[in-house]
PDB file of N, CA and C in Angstrom:
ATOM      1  N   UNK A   1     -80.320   2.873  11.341  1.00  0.00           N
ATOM      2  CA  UNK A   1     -79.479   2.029  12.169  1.00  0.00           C
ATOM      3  C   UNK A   1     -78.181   1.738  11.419  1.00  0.00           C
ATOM      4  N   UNK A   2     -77.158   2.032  12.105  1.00  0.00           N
ATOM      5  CA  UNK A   2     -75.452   1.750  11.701  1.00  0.00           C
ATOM      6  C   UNK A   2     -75.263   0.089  11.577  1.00  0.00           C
ATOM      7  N   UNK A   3     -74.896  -0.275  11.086  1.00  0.00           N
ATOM      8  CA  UNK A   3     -74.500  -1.729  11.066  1.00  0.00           C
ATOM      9  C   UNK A   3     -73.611  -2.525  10.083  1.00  0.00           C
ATOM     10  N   UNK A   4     -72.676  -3.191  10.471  1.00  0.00           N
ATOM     11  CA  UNK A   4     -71.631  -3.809   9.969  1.00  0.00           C
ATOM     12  C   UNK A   4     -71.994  -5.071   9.464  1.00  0.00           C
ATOM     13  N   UNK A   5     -72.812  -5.357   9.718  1.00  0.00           N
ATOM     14  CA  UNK A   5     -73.479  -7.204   9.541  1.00  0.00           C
ATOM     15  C   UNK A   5     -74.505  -7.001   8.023  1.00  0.00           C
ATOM     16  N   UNK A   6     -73.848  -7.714   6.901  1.00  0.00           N
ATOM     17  CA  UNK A   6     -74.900  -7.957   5.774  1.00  0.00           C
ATOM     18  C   UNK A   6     -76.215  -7.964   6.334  1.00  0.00           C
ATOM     19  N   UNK A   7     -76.952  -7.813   5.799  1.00  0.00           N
ATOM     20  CA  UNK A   7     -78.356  -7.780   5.578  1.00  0.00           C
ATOM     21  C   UNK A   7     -78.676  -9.567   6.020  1.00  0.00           C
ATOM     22  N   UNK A   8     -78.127 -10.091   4.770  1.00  0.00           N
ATOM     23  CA  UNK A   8     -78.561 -11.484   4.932  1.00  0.00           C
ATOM     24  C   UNK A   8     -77.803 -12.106   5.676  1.00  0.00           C
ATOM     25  N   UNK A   9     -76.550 -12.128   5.841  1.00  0.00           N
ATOM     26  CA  UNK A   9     -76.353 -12.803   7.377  1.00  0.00           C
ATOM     27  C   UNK A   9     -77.211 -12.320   8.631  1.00  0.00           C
ATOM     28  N   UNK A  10     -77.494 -11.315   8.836  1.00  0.00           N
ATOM     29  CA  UNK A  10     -78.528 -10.644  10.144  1.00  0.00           C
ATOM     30  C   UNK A  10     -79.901 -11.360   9.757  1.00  0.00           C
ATOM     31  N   UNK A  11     -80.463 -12.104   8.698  1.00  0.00           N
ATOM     32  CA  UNK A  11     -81.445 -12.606   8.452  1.00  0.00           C
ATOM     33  C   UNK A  11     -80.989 -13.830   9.212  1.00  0.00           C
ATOM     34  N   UNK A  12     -80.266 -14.410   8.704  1.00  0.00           N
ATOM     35  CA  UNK A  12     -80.123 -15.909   9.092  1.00  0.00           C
ATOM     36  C   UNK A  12     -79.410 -16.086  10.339  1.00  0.00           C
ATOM     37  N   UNK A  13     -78.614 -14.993  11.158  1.00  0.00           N
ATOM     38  CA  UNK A  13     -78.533 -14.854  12.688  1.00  0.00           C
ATOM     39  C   UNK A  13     -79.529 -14.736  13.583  1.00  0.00           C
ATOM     40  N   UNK A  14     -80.456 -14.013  13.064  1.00  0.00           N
ATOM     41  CA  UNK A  14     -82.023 -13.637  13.787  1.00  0.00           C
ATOM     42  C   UNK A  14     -82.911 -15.075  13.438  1.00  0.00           C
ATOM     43  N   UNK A  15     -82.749 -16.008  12.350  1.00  0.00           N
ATOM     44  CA  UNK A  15     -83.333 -16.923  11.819  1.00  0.00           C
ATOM     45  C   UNK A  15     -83.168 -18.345  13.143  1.00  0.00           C
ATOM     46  N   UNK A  16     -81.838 -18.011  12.956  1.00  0.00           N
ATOM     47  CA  UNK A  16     -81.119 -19.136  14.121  1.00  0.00           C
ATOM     48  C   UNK A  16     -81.698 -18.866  15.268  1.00  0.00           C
ATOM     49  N   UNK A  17     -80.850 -17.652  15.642  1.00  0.00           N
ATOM     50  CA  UNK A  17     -82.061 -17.412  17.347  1.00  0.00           C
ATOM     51  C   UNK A  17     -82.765 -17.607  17.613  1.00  0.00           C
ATOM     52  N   UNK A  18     -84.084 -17.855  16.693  1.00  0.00           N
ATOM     53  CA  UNK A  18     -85.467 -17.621  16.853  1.00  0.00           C
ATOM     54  C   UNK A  18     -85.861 -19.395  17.178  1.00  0.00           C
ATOM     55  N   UNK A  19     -84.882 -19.913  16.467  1.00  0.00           N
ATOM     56  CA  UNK A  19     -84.591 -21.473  16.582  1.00  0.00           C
ATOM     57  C   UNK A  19     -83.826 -21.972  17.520  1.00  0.00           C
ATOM     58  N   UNK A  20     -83.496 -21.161  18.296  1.00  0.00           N
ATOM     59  CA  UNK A  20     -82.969 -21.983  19.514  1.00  0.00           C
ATOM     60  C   UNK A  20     -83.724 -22.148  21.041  1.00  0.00           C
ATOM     61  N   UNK A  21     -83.741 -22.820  21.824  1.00  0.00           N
ATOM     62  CA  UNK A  21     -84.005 -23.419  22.681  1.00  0.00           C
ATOM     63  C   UNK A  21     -84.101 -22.335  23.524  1.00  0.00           C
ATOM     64  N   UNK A  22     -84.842 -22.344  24.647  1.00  0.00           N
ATOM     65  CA  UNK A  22     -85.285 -20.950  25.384  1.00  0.00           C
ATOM     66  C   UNK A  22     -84.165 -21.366  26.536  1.00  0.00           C
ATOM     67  N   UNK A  23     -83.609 -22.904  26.290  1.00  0.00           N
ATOM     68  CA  UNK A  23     -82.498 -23.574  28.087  1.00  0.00           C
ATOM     69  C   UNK A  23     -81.158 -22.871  27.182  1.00  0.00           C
ATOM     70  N   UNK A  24     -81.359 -23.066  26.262  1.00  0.00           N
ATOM     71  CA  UNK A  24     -79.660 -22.698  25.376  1.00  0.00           C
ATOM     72  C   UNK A  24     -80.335 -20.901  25.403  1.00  0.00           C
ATOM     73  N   UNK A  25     -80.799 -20.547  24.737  1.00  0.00           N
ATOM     74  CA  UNK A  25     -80.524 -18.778  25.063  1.00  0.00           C
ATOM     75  C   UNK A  25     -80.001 -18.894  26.896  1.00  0.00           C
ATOM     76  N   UNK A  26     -80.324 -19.024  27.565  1.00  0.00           N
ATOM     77  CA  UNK A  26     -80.418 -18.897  29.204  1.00  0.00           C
ATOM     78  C   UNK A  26     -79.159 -19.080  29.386  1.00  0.00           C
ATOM     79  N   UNK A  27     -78.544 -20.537  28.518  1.00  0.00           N
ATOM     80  CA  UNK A  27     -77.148 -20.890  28.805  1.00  0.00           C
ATOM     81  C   UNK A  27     -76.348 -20.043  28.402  1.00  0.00           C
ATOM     82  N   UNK A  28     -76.484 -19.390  27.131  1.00  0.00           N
ATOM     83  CA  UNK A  28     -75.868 -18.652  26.531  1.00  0.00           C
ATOM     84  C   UNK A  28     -75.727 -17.384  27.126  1.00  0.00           C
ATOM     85  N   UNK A  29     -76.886 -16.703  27.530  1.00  0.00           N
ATOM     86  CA  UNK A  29     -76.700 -15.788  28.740  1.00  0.00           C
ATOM     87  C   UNK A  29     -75.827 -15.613  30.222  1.00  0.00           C
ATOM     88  N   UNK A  30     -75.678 -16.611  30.694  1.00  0.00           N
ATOM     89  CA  UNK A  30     -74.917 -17.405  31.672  1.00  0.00           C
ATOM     90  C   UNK A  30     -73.300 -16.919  31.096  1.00  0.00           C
ATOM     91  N   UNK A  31     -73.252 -17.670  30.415  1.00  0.00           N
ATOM     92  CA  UNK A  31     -72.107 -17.323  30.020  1.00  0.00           C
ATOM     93  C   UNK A  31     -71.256 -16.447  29.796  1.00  0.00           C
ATOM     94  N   UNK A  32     -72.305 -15.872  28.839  1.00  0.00           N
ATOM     95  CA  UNK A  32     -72.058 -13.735  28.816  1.00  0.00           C
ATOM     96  C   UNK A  32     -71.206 -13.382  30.102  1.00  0.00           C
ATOM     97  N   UNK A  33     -72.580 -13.413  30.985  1.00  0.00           N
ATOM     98  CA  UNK A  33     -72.540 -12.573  32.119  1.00  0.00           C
ATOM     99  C   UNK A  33     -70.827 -13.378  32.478  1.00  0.00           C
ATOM    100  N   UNK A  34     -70.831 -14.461  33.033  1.00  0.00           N
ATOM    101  CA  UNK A  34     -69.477 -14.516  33.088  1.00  0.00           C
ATOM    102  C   UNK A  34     -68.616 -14.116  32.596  1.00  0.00           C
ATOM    103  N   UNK A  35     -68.436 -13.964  31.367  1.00  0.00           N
ATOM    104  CA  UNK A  35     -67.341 -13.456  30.986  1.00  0.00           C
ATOM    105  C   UNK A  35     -66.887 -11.913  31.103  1.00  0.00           C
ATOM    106  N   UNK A  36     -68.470 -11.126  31.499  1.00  0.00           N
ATOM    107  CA  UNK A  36     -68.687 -10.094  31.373  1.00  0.00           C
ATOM    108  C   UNK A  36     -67.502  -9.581  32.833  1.00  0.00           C
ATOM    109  N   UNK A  37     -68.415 -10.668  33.768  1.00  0.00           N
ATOM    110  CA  UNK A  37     -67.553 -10.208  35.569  1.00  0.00           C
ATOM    111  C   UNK A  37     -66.126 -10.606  35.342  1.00  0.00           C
ATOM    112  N   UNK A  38     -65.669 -11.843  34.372  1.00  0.00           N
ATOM    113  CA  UNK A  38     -64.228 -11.689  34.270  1.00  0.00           C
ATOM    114  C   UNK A  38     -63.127 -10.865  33.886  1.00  0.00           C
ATOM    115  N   UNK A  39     -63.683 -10.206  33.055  1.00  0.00           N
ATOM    116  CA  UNK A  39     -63.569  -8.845  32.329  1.00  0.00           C
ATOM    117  C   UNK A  39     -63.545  -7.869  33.044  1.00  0.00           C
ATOM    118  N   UNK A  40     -64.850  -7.640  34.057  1.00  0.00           N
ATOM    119  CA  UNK A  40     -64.438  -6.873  34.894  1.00  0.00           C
ATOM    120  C   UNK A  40     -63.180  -6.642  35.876  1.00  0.00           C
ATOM    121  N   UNK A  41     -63.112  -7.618  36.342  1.00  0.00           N
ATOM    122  CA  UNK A  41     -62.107  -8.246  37.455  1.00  0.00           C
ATOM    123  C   UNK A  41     -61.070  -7.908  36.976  1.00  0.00           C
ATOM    124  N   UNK A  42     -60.489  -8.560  35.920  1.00  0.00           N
ATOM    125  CA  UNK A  42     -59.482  -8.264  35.301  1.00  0.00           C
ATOM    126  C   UNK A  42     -59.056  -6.941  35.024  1.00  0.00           C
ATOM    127  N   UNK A  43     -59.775  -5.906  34.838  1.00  0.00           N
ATOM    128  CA  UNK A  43     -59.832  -4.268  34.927  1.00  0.00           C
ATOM    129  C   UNK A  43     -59.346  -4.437  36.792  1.00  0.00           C
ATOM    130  N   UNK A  44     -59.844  -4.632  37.631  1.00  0.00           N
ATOM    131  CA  UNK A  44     -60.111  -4.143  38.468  1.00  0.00           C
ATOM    132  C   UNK A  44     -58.379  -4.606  39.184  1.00  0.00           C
ATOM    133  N   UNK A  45     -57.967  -5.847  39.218  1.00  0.00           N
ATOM    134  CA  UNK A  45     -57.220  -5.948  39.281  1.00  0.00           C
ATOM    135  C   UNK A  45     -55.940  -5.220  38.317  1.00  0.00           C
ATOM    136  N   UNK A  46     -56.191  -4.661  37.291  1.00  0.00           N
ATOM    137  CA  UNK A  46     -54.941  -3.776  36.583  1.00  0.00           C
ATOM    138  C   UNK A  46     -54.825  -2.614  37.260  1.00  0.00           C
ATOM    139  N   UNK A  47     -56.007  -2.130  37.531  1.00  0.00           N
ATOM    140  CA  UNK A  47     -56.327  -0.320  38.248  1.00  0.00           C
ATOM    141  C   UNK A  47     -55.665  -0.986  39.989  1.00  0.00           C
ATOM    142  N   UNK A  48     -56.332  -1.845  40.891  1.00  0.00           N
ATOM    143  CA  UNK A  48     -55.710  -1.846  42.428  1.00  0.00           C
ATOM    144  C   UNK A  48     -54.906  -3.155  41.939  1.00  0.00           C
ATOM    145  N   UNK A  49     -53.523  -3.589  41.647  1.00  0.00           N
ATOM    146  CA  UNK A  49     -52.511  -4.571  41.605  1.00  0.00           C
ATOM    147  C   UNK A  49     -52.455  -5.298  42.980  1.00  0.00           C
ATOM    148  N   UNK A  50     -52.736  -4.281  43.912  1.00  0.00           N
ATOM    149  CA  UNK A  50     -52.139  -4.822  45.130  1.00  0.00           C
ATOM    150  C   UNK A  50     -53.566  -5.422  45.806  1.00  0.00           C
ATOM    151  N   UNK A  51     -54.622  -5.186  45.232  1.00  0.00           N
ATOM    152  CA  UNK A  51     -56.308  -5.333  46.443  1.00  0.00           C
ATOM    153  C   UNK A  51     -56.147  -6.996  46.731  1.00  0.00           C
ATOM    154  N   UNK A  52     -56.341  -7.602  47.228  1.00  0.00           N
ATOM    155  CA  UNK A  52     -56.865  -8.946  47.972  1.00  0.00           C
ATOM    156  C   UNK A  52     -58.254  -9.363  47.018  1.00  0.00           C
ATOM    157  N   UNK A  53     -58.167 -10.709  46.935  1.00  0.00           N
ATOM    158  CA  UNK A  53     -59.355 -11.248  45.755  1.00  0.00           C
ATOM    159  C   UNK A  53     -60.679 -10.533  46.569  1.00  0.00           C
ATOM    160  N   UNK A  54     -60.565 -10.181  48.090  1.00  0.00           N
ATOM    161  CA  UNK A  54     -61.958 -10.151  48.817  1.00  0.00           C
ATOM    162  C   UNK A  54     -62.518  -8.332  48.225  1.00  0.00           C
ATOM    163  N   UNK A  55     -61.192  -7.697  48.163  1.00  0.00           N
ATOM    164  CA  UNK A  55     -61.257  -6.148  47.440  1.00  0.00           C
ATOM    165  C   UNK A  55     -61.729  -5.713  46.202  1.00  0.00           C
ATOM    166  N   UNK A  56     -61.264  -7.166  45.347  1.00  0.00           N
ATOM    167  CA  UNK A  56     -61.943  -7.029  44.264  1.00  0.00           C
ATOM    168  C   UNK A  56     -63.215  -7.152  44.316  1.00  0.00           C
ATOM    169  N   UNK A  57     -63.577  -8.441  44.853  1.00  0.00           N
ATOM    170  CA  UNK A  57     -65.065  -9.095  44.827  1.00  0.00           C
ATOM    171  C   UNK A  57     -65.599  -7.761  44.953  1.00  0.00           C
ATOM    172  N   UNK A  58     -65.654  -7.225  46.191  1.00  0.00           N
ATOM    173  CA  UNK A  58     -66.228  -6.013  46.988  1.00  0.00           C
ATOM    174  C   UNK A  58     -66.106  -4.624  45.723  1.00  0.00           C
ATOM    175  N   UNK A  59     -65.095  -4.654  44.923  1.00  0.00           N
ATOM    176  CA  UNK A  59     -65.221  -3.188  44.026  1.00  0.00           C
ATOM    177  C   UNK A  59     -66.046  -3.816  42.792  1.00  0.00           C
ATOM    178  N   UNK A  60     -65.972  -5.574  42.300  1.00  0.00           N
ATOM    179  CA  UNK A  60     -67.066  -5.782  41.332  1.00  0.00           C
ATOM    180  C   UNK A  60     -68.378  -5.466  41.972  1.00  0.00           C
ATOM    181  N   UNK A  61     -68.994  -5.976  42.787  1.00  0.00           N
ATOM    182  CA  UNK A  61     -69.720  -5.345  43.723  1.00  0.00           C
ATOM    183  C   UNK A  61     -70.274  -3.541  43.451  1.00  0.00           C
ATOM    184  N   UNK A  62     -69.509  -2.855  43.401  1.00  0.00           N
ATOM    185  CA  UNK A  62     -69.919  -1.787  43.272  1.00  0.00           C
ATOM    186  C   UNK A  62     -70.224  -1.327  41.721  1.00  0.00           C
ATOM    187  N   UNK A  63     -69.482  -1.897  40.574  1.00  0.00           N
ATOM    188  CA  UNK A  63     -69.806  -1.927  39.534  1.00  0.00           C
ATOM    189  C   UNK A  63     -70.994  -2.416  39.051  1.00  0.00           C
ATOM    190  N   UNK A  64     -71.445  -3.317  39.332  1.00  0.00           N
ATOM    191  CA  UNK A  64     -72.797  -4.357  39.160  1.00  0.00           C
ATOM    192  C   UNK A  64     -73.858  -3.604  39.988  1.00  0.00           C
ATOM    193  N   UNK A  65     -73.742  -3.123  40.860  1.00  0.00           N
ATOM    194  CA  UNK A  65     -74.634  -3.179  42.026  1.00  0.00           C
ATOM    195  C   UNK A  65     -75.151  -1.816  42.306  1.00  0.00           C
ATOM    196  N   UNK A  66     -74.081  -0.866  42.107  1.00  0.00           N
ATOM    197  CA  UNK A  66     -73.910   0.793  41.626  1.00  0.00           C
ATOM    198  C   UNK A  66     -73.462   0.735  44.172  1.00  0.00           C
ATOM    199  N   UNK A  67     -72.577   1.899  44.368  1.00  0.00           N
ATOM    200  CA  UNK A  67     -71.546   1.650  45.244  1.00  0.00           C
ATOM    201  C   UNK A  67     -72.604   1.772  46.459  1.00  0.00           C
ATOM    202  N   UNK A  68     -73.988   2.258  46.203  1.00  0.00           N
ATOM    203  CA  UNK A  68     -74.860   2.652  47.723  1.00  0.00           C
ATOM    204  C   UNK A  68     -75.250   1.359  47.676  1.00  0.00           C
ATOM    205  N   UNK A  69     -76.100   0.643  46.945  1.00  0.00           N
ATOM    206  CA  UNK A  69     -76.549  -0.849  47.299  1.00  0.00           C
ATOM    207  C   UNK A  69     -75.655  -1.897  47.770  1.00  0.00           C
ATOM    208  N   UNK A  70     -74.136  -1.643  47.182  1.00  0.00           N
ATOM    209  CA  UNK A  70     -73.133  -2.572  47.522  1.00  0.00           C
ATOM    210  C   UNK A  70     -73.156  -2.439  48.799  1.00  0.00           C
ATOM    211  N   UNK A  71     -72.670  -1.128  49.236  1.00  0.00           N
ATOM    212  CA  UNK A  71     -72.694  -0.967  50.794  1.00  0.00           C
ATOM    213  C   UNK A  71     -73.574  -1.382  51.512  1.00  0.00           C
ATOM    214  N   UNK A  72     -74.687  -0.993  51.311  1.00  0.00           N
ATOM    215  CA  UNK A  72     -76.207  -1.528  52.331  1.00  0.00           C
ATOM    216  C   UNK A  72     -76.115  -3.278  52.564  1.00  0.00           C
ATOM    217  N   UNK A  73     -75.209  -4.006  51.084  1.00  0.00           N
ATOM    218  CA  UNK A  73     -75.278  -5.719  51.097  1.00  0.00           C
ATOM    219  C   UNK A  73     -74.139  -5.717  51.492  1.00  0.00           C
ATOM    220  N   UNK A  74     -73.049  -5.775  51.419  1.00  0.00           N
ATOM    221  CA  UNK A  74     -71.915  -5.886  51.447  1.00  0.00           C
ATOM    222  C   UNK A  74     -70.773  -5.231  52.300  1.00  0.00           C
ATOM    223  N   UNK A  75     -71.220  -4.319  53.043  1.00  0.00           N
ATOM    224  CA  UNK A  75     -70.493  -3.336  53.998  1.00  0.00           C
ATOM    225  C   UNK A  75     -69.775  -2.119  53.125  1.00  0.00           C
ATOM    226  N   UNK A  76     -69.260  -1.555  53.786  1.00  0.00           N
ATOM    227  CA  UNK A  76     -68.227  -0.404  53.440  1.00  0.00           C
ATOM    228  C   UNK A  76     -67.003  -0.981  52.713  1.00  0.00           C
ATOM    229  N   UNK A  77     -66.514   0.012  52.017  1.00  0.00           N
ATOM    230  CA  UNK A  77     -65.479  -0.812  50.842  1.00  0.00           C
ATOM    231  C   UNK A  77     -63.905  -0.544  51.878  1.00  0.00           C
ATOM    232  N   UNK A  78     -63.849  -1.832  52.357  1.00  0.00           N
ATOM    233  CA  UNK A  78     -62.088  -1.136  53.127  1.00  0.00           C
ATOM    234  C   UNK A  78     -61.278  -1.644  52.248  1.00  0.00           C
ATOM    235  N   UNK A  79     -60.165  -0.303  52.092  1.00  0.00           N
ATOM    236  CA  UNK A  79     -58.969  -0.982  51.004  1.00  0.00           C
ATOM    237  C   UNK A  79     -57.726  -0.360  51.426  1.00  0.00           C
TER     238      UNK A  79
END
């Protein structure tokens, strides 16, 4: 395994985790994911400048969702 992280800091990162709260991992997850779809968005809006927030929603949608399930929930992508 490749890795940039000391040995002993990865001890005492894995040490911590193991010590945290199963509501704080969850929160912490939460969060991720947000930042993850903001991130997205933000792509999505650089690639279509011009789409409508509803175009985006609808192309995160296809990223998350992969573009046949989006459609089946979400309709056809009009842009």
């Amino acid at each position: 395994m490749i890795s940039d992280t000391h040995p002993e800091t990865e001890r005492v990162l894995v040490h911590l985790l193991q010590q945290t709260p199963v509501w704080r991992k969850l929160e912490m997850m939460g969060e991720l994911n947000r930042a993850a779809h903001s991130l997205a968005l933000e792509g999505l809006r650089e690639r279509y400048p011009a789409a409508t927030e509803a175009e985006l929603r609808r192309r995160l949608a296809d990223l998350l969702l992969g573009s046949e399930l989006a459609r089946q929930v979400y309709g056809p992508l009009v842009a």
